[in-house]
Structure formats: structure tokens, C-alpha cells
PDB file of N, CA and C in Angstrom:
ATOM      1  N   UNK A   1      10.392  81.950  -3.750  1.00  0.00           N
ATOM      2  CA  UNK A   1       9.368  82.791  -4.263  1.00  0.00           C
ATOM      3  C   UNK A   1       9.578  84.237  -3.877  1.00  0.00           C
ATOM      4  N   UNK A   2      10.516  84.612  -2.850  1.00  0.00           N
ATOM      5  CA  UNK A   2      10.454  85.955  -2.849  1.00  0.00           C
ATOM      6  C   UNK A   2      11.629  86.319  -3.564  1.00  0.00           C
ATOM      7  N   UNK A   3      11.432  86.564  -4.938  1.00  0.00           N
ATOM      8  CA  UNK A   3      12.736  87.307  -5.471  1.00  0.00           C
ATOM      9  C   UNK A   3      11.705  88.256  -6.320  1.00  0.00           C
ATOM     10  N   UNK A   4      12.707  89.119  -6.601  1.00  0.00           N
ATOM     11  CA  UNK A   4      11.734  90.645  -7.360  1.00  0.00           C
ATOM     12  C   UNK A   4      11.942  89.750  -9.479  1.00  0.00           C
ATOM     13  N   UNK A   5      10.740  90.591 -10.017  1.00  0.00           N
ATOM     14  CA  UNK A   5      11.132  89.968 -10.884  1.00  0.00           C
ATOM     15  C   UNK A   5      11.960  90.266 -11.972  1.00  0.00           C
ATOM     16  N   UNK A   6      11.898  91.322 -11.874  1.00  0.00           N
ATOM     17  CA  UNK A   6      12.879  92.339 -12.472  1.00  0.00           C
ATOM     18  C   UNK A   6      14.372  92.413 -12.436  1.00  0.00           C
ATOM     19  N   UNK A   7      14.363  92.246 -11.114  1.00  0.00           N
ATOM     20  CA  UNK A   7      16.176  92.347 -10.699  1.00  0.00           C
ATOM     21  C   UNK A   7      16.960  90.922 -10.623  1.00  0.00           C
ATOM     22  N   UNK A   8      15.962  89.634 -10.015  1.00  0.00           N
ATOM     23  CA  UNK A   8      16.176  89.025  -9.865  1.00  0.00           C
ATOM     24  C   UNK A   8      16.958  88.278  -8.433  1.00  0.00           C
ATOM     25  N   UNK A   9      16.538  89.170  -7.529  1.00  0.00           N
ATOM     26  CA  UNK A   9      17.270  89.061  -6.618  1.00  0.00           C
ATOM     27  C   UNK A   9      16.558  88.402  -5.006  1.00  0.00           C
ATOM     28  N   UNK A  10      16.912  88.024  -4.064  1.00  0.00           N
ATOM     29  CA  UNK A  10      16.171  87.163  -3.009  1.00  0.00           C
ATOM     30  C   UNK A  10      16.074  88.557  -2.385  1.00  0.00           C
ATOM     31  N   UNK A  11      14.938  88.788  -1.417  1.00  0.00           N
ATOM     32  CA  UNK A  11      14.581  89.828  -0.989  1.00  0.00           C
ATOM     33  C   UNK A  11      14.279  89.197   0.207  1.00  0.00           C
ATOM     34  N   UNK A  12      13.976  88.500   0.764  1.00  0.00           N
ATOM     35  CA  UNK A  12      13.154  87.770   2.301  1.00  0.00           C
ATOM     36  C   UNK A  12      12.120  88.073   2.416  1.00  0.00           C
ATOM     37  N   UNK A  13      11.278  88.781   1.607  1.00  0.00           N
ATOM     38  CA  UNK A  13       9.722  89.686   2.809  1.00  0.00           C
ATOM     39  C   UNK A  13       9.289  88.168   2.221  1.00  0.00           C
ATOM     40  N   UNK A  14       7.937  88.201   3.408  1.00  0.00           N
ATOM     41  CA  UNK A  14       7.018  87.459   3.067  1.00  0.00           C
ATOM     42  C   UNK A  14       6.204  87.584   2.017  1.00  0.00           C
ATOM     43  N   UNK A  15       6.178  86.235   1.399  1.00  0.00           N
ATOM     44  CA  UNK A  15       5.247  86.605  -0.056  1.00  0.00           C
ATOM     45  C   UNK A  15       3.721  85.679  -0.099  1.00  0.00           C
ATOM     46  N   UNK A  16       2.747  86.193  -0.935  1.00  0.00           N
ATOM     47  CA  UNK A  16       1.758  85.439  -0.375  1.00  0.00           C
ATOM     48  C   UNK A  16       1.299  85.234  -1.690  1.00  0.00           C
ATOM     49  N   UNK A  17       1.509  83.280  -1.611  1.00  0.00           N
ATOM     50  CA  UNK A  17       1.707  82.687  -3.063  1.00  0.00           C
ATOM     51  C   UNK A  17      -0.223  82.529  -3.499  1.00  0.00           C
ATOM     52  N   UNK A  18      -0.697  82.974  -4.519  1.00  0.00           N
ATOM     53  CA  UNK A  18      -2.329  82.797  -4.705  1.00  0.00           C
ATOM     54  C   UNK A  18      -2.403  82.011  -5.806  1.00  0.00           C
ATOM     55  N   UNK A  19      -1.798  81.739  -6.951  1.00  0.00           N
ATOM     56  CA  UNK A  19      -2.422  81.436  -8.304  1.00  0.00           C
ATOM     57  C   UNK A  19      -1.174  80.566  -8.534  1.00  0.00           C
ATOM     58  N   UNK A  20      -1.135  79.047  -9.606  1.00  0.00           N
ATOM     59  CA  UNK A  20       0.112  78.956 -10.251  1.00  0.00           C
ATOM     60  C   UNK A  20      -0.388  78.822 -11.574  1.00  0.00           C
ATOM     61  N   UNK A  21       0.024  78.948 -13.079  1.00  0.00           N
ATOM     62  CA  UNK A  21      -0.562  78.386 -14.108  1.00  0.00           C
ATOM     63  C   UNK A  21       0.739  78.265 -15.335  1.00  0.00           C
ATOM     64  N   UNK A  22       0.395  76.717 -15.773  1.00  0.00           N
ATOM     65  CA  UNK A  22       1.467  76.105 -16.751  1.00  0.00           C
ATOM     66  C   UNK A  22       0.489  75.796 -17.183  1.00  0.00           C
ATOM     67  N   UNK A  23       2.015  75.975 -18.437  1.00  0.00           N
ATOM     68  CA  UNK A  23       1.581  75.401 -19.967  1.00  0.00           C
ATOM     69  C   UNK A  23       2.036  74.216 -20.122  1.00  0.00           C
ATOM     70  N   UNK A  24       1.742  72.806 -19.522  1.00  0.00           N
ATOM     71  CA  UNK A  24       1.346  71.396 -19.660  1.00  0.00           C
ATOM     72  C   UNK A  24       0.964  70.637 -20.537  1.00  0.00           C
ATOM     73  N   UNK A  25       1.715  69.928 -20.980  1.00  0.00           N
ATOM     74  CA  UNK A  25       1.120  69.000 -21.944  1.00  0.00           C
ATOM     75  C   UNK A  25       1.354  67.250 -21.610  1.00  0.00           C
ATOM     76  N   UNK A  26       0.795  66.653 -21.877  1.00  0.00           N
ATOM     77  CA  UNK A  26       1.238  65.016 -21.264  1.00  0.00           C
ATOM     78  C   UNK A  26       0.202  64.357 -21.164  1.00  0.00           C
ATOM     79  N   UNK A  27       0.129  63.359 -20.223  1.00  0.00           N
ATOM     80  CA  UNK A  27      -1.199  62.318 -20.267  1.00  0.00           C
ATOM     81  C   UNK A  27      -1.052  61.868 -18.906  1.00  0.00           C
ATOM     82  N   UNK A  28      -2.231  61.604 -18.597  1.00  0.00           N
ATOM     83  CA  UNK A  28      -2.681  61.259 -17.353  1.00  0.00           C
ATOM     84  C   UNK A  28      -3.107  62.467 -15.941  1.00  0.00           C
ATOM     85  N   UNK A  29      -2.931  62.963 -14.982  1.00  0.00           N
ATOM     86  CA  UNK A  29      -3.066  63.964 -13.989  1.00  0.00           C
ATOM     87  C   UNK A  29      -1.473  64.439 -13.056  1.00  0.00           C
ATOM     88  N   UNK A  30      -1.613  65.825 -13.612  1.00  0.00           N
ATOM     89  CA  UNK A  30      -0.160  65.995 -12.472  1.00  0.00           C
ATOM     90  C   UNK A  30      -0.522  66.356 -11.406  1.00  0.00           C
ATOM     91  N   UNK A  31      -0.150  66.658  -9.930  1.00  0.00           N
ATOM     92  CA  UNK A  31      -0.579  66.605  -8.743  1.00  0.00           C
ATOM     93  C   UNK A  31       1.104  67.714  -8.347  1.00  0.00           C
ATOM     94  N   UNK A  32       0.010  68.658  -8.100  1.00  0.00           N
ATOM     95  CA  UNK A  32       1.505  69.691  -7.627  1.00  0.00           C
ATOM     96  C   UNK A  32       1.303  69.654  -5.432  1.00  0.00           C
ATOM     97  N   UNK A  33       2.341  70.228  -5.365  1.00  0.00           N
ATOM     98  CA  UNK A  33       2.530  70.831  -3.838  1.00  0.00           C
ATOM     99  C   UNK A  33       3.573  71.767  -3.549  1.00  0.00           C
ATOM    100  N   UNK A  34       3.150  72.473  -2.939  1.00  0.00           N
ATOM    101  CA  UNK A  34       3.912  74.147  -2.593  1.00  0.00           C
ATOM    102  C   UNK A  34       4.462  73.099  -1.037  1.00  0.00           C
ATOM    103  N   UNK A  35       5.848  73.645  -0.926  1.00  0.00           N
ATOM    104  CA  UNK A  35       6.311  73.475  -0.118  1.00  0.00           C
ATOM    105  C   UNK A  35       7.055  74.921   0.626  1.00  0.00           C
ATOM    106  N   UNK A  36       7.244  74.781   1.979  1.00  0.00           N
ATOM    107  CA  UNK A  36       7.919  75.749   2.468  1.00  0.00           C
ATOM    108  C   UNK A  36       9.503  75.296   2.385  1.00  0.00           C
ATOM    109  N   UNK A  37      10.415  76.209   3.053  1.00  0.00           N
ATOM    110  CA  UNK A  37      11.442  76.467   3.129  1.00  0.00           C
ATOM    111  C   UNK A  37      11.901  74.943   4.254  1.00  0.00           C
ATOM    112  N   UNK A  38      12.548  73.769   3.887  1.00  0.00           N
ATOM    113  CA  UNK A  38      12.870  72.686   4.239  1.00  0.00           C
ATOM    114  C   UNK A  38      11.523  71.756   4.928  1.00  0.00           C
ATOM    115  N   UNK A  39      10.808  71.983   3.705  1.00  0.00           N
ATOM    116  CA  UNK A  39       9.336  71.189   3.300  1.00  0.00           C
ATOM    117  C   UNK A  39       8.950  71.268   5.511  1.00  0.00           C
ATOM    118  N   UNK A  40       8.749  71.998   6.049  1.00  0.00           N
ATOM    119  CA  UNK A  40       8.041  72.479   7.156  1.00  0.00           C
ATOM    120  C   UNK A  40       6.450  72.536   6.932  1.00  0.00           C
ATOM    121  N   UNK A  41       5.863  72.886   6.116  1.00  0.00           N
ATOM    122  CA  UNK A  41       4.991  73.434   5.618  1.00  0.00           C
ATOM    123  C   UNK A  41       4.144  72.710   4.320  1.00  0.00           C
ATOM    124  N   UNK A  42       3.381  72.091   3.918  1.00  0.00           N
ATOM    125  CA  UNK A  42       3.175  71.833   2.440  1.00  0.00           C
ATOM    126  C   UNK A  42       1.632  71.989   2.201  1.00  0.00           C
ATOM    127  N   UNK A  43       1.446  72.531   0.783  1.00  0.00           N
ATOM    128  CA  UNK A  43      -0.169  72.620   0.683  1.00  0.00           C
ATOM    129  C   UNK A  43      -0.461  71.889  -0.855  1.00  0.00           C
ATOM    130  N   UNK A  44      -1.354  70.446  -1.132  1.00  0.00           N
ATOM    131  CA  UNK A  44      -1.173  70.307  -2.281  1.00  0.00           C
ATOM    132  C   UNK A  44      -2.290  71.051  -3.155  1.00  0.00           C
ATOM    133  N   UNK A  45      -2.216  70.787  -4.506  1.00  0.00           N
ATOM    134  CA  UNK A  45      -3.174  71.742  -4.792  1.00  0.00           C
ATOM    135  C   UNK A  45      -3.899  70.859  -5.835  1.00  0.00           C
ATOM    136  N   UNK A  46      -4.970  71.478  -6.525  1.00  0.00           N
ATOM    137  CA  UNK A  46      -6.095  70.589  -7.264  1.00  0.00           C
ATOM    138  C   UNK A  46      -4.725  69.980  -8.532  1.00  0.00           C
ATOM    139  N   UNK A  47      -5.238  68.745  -9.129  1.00  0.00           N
ATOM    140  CA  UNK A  47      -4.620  68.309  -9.949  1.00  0.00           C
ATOM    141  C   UNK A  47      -4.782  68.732 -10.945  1.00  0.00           C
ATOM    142  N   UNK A  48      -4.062  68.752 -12.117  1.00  0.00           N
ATOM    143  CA  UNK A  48      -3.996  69.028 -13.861  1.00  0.00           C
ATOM    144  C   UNK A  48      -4.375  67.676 -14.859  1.00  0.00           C
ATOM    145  N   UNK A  49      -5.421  67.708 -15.228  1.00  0.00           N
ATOM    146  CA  UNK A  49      -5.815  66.699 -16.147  1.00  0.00           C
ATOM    147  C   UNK A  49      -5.178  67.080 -17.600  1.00  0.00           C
ATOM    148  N   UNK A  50      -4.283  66.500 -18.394  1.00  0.00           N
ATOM    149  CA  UNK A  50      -3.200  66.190 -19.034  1.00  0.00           C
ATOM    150  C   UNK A  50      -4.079  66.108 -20.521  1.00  0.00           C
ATOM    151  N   UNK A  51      -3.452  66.442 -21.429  1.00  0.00           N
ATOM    152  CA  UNK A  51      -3.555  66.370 -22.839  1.00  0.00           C
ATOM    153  C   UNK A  51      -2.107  66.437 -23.735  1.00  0.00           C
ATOM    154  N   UNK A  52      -2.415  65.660 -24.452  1.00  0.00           N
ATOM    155  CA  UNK A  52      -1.417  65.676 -25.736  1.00  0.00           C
ATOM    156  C   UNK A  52      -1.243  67.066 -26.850  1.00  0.00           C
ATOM    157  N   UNK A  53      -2.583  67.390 -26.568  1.00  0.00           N
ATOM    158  CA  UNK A  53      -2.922  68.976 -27.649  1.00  0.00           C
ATOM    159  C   UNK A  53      -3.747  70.220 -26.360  1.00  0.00           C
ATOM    160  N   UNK A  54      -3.406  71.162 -26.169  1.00  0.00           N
ATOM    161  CA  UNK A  54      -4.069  71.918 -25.976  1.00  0.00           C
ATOM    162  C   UNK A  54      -3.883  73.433 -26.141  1.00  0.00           C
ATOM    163  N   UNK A  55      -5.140  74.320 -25.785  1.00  0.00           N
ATOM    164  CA  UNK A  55      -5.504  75.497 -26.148  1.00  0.00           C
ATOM    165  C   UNK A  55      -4.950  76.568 -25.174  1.00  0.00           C
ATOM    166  N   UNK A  56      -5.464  75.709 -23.864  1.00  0.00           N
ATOM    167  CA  UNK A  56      -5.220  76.844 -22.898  1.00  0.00           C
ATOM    168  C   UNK A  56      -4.358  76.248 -22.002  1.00  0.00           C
ATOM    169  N   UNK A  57      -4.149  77.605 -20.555  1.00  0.00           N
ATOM    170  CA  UNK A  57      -3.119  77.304 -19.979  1.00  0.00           C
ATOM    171  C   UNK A  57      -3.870  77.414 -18.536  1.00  0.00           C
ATOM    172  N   UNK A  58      -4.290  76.344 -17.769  1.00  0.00           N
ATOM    173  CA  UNK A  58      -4.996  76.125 -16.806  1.00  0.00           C
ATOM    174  C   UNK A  58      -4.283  76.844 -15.593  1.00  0.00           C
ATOM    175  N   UNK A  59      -5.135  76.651 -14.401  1.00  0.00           N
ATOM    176  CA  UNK A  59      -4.811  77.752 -13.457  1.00  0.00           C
ATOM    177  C   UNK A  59      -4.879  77.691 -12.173  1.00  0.00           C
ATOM    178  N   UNK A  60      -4.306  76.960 -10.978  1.00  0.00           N
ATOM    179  CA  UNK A  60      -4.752  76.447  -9.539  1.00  0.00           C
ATOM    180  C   UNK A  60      -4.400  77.320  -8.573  1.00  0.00           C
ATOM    181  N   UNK A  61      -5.687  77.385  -7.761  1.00  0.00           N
ATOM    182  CA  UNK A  61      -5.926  78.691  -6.598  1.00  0.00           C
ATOM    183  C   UNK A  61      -5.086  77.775  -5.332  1.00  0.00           C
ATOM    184  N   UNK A  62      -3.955  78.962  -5.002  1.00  0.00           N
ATOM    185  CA  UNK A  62      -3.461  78.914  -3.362  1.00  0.00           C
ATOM    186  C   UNK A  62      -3.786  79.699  -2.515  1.00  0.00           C
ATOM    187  N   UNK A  63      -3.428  79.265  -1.232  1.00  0.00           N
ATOM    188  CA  UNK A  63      -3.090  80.243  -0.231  1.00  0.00           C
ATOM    189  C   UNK A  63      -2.227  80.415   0.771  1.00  0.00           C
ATOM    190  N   UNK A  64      -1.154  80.040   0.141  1.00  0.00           N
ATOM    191  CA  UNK A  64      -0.034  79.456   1.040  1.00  0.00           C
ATOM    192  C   UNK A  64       0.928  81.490   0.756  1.00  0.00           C
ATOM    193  N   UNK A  65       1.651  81.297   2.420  1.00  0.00           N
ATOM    194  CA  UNK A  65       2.327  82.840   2.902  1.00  0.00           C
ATOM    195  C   UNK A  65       3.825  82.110   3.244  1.00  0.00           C
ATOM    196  N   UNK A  66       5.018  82.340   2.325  1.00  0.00           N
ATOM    197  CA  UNK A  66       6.662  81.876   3.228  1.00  0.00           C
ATOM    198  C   UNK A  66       7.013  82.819   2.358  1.00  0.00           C
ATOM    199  N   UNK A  67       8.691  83.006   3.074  1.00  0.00           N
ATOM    200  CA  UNK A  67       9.604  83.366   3.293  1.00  0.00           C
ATOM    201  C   UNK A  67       9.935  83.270   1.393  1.00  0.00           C
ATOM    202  N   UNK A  68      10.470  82.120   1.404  1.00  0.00           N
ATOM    203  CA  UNK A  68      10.688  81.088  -0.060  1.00  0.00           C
ATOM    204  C   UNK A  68       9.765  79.578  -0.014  1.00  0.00           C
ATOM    205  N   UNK A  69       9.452  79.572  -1.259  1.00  0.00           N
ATOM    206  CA  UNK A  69       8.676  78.363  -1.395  1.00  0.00           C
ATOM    207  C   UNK A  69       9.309  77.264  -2.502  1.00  0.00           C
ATOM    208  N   UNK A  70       8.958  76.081  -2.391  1.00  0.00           N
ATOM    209  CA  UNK A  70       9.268  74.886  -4.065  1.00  0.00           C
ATOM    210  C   UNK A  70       7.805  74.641  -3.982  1.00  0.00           C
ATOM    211  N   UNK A  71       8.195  74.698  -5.772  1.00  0.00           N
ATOM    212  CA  UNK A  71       6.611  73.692  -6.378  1.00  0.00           C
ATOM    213  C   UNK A  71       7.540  72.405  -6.987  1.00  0.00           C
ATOM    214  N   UNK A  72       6.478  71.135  -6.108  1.00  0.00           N
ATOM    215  CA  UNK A  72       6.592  70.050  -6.693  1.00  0.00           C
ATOM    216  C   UNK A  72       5.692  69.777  -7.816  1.00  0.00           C
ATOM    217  N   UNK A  73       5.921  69.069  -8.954  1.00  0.00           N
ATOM    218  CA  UNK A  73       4.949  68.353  -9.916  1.00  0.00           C
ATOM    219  C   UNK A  73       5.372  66.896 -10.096  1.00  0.00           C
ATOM    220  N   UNK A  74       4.531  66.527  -9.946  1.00  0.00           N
ATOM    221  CA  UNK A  74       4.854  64.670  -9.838  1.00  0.00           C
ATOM    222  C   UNK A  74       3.384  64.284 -11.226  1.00  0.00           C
ATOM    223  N   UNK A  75       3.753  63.041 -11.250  1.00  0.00           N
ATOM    224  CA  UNK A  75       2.580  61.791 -11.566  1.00  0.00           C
ATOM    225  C   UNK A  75       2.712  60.856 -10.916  1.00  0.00           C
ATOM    226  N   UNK A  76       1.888  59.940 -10.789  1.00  0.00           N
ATOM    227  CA  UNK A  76       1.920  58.765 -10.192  1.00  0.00           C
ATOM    228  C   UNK A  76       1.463  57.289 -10.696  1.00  0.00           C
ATOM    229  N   UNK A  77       1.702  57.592 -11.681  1.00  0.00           N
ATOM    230  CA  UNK A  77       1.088  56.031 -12.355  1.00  0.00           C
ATOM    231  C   UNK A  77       2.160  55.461 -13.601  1.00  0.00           C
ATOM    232  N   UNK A  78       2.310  54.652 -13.461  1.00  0.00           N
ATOM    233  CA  UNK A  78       3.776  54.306 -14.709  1.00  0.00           C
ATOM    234  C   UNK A  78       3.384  54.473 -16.248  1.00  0.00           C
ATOM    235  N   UNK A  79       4.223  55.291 -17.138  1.00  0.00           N
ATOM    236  CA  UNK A  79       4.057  55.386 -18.662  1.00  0.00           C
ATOM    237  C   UNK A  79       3.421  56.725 -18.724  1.00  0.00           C
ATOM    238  N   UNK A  80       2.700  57.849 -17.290  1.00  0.00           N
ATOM    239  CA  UNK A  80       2.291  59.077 -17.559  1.00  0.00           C
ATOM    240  C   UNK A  80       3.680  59.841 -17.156  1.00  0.00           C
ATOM    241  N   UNK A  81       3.611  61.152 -18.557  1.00  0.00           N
ATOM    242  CA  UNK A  81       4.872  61.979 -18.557  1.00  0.00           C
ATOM    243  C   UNK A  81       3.845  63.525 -18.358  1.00  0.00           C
ATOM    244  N   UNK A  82       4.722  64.337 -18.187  1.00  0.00           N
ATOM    245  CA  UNK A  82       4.730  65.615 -18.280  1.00  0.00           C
ATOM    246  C   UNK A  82       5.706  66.370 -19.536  1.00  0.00           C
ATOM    247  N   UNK A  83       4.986  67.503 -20.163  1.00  0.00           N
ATOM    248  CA  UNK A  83       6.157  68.016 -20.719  1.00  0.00           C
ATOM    249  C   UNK A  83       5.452  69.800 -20.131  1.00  0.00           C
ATOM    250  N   UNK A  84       6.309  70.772 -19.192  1.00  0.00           N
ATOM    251  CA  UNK A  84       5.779  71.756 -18.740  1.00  0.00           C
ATOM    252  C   UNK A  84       7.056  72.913 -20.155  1.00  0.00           C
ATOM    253  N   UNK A  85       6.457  73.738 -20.486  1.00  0.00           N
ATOM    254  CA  UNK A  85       6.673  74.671 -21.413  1.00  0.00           C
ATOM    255  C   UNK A  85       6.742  76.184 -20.695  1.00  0.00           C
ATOM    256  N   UNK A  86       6.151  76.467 -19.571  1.00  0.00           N
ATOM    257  CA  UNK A  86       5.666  77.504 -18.860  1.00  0.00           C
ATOM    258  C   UNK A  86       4.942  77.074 -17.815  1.00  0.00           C
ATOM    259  N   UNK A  87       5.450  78.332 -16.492  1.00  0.00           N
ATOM    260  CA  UNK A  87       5.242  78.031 -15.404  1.00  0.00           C
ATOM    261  C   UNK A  87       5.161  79.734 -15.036  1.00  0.00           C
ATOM    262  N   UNK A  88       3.779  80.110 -14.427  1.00  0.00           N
ATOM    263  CA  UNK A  88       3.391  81.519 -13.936  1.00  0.00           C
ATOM    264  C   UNK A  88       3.174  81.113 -12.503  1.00  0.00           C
ATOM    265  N   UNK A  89       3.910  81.883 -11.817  1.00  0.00           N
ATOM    266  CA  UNK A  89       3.488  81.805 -10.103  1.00  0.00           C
ATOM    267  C   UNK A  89       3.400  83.053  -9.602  1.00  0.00           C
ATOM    268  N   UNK A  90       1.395  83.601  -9.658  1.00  0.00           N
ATOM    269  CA  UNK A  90       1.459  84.583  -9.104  1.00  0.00           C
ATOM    270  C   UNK A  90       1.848  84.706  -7.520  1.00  0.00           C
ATOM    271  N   UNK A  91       2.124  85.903  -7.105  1.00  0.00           N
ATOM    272  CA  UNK A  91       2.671  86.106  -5.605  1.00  0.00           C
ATOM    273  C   UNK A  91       2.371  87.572  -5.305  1.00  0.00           C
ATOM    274  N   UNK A  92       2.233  88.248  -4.212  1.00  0.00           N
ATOM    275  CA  UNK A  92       1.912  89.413  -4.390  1.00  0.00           C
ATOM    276  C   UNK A  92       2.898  89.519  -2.338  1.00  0.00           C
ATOM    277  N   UNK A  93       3.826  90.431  -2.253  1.00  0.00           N
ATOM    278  CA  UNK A  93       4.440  90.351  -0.841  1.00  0.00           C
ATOM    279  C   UNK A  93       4.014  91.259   0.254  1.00  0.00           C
ATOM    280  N   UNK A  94       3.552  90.693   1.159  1.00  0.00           N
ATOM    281  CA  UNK A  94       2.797  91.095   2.110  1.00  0.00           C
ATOM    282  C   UNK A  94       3.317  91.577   3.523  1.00  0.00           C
ATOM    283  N   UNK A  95       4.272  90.981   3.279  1.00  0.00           N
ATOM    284  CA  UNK A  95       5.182  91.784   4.763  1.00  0.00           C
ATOM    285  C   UNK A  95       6.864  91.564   4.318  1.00  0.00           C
ATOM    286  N   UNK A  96       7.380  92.358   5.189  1.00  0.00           N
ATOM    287  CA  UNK A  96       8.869  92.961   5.061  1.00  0.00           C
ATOM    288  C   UNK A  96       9.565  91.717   5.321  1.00  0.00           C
ATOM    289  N   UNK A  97       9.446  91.057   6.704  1.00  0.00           N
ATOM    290  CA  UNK A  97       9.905  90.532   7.816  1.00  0.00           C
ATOM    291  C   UNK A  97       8.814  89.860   8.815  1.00  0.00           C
ATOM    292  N   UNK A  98       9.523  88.417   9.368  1.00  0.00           N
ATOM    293  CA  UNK A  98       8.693  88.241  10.517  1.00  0.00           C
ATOM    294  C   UNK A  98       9.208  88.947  11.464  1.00  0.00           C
ATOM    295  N   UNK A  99       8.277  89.192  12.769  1.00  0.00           N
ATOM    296  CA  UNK A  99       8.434  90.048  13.748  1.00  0.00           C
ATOM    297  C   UNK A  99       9.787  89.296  14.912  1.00  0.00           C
ATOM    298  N   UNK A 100      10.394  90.169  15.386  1.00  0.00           N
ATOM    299  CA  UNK A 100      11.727  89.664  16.198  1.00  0.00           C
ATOM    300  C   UNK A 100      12.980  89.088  15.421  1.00  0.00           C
TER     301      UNK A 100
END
């Protein structure tokens, strides 16, 4: 998560992950989790209730602060799929460096 978006490049500062929002389509509930940098860290977040058709592009509040982060998206029940089209992960970076 800390790369600029423009350049594309890994930067290290700390970034401080708040919002994620996809464009989801599928059936049943996806169940995401922000992980840190060699899953140290994990925060899951509210689930996505799934449609075959939709309008909008739903939106789950974080508050998770690393270095670099992964988003997991899973299901858990057999015959539910995902199809993700778009994926927004706001971030806004809050420090340079940890200290030392």
C-alpha cells in the first residue's frame, strides 16, 4: 500500500489505510482482511453482501497504519463466487519512517 500513485513506485512511509471500495458482483457474502507485511498484523472488515446485478459500488471503513499491506477476499460456503471488476483503496501517508 505504500506506493505513490502516479509513479508507481514503493516509497516505505507509513500509510494509513481508511476506506476500501469494489465493484463486486457474485452471490453469497465476501469477507475481506487487511493484512500486514508477513500477515503480523490483520484487521477483518464488515462483509459484502453479493448480487448478480448491481448499481453501486459499496464501501468498508478501516483503520489499519503499515509499512505495506494485502487485502484478502475470500467466501466461505461452496458454489459462492466472486467476480471483482474494481478495487479503490483509499490511503492517505502519515509518516516518513518508523523511528530508529
Amino acid at each position: 500500500m505504500s506506493t505513490t500513485a502516479r509513479e508507481g513506485r514503493v516509497t516505505g512511509n507509513i500509510s494509513h489505510i481508511n476506506a476500501v471500495r469494489m465493484r463486486v458482483i457474485g452471490t453469497g457474502n465476501l469477507n475481506m482482511t487487511l493484512y500486514s507485511l508477513s500477515d503480523e498484523i490483520s484487521q477483518p472488515l464488515v462483509p459484502f453482501t453479493m448480487s448478480l446485478t448491481t448499481r453501486i459500488m459499496p464501501t468498508r471503513l478501516s483503520n489499519f497504519m503499515e509499512q505495506m499491506a494485502s487485502l484478502e477476499c475470500e467466501t466461505t460456503e461452496i458454489n459462492e463466487y466472486f467476480k471483482i471488476n474494481r478495487i479503490i483503496i483509499f490511503t492517505k501517508e502519515v509518516f516518513s519512517s518508523y523511528p530508529g
